[in-house]
C-alpha atoms as a PDB file:
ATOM      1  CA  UNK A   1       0.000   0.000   0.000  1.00  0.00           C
ATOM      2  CA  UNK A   2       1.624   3.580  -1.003  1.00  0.00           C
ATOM      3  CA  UNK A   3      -0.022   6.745   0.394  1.00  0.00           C
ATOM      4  CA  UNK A   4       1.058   9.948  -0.715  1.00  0.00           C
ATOM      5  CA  UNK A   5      -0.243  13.072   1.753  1.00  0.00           C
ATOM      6  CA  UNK A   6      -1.169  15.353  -0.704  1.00  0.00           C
ATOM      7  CA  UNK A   7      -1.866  16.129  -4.009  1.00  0.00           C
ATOM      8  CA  UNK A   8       1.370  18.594  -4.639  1.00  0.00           C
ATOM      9  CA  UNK A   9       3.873  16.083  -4.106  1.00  0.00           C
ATOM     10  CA  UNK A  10       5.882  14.272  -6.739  1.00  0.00           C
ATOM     11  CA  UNK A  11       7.783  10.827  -6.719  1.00  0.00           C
ATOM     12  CA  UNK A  12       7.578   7.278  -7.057  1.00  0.00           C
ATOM     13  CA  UNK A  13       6.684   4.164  -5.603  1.00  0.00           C
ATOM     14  CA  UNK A  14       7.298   0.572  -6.217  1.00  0.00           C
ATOM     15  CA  UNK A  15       6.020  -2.389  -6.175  1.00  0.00           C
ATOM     16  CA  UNK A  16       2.245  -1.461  -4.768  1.00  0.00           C
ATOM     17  CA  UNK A  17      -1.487  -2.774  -5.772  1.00  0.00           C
ATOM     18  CA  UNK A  18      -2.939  -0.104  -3.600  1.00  0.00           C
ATOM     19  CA  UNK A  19      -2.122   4.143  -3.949  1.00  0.00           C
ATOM     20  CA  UNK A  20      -3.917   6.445  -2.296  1.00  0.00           C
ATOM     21  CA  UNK A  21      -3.971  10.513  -2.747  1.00  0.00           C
ATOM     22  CA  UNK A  22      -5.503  13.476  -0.266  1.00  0.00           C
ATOM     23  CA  UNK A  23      -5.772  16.780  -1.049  1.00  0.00           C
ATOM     24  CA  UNK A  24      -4.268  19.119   1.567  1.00  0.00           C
ATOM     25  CA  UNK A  25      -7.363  19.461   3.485  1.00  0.00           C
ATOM     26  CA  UNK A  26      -8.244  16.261   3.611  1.00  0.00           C
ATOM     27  CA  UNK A  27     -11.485  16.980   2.281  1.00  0.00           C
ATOM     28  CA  UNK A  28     -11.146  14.556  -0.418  1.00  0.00           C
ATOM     29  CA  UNK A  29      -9.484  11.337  -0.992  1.00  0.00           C
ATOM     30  CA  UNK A  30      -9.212   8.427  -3.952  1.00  0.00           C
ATOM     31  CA  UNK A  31      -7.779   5.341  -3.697  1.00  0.00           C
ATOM     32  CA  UNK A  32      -6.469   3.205  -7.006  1.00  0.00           C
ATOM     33  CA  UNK A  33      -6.831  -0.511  -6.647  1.00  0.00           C
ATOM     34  CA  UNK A  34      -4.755  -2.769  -9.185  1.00  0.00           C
ATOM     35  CA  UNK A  35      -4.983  -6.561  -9.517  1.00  0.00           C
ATOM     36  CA  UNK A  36      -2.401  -6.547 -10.721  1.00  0.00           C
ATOM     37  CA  UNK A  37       1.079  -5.190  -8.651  1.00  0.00           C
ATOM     38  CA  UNK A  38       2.299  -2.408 -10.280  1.00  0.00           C
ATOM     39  CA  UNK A  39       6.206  -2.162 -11.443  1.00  0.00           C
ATOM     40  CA  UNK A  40       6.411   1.587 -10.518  1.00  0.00           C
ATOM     41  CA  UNK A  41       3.933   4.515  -9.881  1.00  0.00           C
ATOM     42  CA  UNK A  42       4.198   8.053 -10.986  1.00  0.00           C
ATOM     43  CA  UNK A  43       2.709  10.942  -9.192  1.00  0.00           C
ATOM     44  CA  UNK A  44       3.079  14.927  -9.820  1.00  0.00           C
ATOM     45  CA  UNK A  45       1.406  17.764  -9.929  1.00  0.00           C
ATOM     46  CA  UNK A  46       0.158  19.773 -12.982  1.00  0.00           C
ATOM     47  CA  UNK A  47       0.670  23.403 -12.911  1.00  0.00           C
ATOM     48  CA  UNK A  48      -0.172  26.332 -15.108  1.00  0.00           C
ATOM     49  CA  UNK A  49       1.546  29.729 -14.892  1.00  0.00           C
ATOM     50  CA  UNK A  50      -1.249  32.803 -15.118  1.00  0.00           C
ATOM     51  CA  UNK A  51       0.265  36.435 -15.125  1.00  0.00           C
ATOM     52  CA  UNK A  52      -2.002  38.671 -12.671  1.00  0.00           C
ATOM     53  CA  UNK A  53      -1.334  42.840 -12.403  1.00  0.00           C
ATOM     54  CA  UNK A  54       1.066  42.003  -9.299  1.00  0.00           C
ATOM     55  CA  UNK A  55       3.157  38.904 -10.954  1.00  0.00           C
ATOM     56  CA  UNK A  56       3.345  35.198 -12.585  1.00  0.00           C
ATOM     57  CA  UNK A  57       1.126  33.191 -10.402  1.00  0.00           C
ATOM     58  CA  UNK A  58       1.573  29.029 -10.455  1.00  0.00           C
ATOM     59  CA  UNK A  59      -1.946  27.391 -10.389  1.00  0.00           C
ATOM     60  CA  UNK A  60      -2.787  23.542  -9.457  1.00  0.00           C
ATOM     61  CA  UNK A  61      -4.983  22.069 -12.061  1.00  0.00           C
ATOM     62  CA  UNK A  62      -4.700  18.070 -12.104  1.00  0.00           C
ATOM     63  CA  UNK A  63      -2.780  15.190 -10.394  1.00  0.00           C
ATOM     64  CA  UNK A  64      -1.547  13.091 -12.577  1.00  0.00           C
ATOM     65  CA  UNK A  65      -1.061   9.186 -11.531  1.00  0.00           C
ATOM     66  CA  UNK A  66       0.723   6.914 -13.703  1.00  0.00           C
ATOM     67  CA  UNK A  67       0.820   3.199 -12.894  1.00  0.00           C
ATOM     68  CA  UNK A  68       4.010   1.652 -14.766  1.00  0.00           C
ATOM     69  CA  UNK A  69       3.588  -2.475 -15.436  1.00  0.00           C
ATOM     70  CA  UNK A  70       6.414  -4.440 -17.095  1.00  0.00           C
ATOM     71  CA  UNK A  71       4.634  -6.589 -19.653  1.00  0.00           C
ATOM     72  CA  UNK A  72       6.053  -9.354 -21.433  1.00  0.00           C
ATOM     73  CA  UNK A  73       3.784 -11.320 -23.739  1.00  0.00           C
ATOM     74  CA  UNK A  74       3.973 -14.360 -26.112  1.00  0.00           C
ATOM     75  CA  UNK A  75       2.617 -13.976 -29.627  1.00  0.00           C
ATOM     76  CA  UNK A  76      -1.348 -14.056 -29.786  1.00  0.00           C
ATOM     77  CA  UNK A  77      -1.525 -13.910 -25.819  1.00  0.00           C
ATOM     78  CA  UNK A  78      -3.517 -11.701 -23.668  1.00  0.00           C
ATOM     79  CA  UNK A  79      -3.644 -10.358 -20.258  1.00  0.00           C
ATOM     80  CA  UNK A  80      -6.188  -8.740 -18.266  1.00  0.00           C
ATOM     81  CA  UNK A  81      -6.374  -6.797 -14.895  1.00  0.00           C
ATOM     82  CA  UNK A  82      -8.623  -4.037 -13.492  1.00  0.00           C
ATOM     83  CA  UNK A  83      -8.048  -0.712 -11.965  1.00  0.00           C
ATOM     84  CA  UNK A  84     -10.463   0.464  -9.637  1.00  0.00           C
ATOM     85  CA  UNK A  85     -11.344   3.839  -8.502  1.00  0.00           C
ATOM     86  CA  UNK A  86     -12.568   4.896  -5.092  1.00  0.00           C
ATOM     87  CA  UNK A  87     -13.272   7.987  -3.877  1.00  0.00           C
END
């Protein structure tokens, strides 16, 4: 199981089938379910840069979550596995 604490953080974790984000406040919480163990999972923010009167503001827009798998398949085989969102 990998928890990160919130959603402005960036890294990696290995070797999970659970990952969990919060938002600062804890207001708000989802949890990715694999069944299948991931290799690797990427998290990071994504920011956009607005220009106000004062200055260049950075804005939060999105988390983005990105499950890595190392998949290695024989010819006309298949494989199958779910992710599952809670929230």
């Amino acid at each position: 199981e990998s928890r990160i604490a919130g959603i402005n953080d960036t890294g990696a974790v290995s070797g999970s089938s659970l990952f969990s984000i919060k938002d600062s406040g804890g207001d708000m919480s989802v949890d990715f379910i694999f069944s299948k163990k991931a290799e690797s999972i990427w998290y990071f923010p994504v920011k956009t840069i607005s220009q106000s009167e004062r200055a260049y503001e950075l804005n939060f827009q999105a988390s983005c979550i990105v499950p890595r798998w190392q998949i290695k398949l024989e010819s006309a085989r298949e494989l199958k596995f779910n992710i599952r969102l809670s929230y």
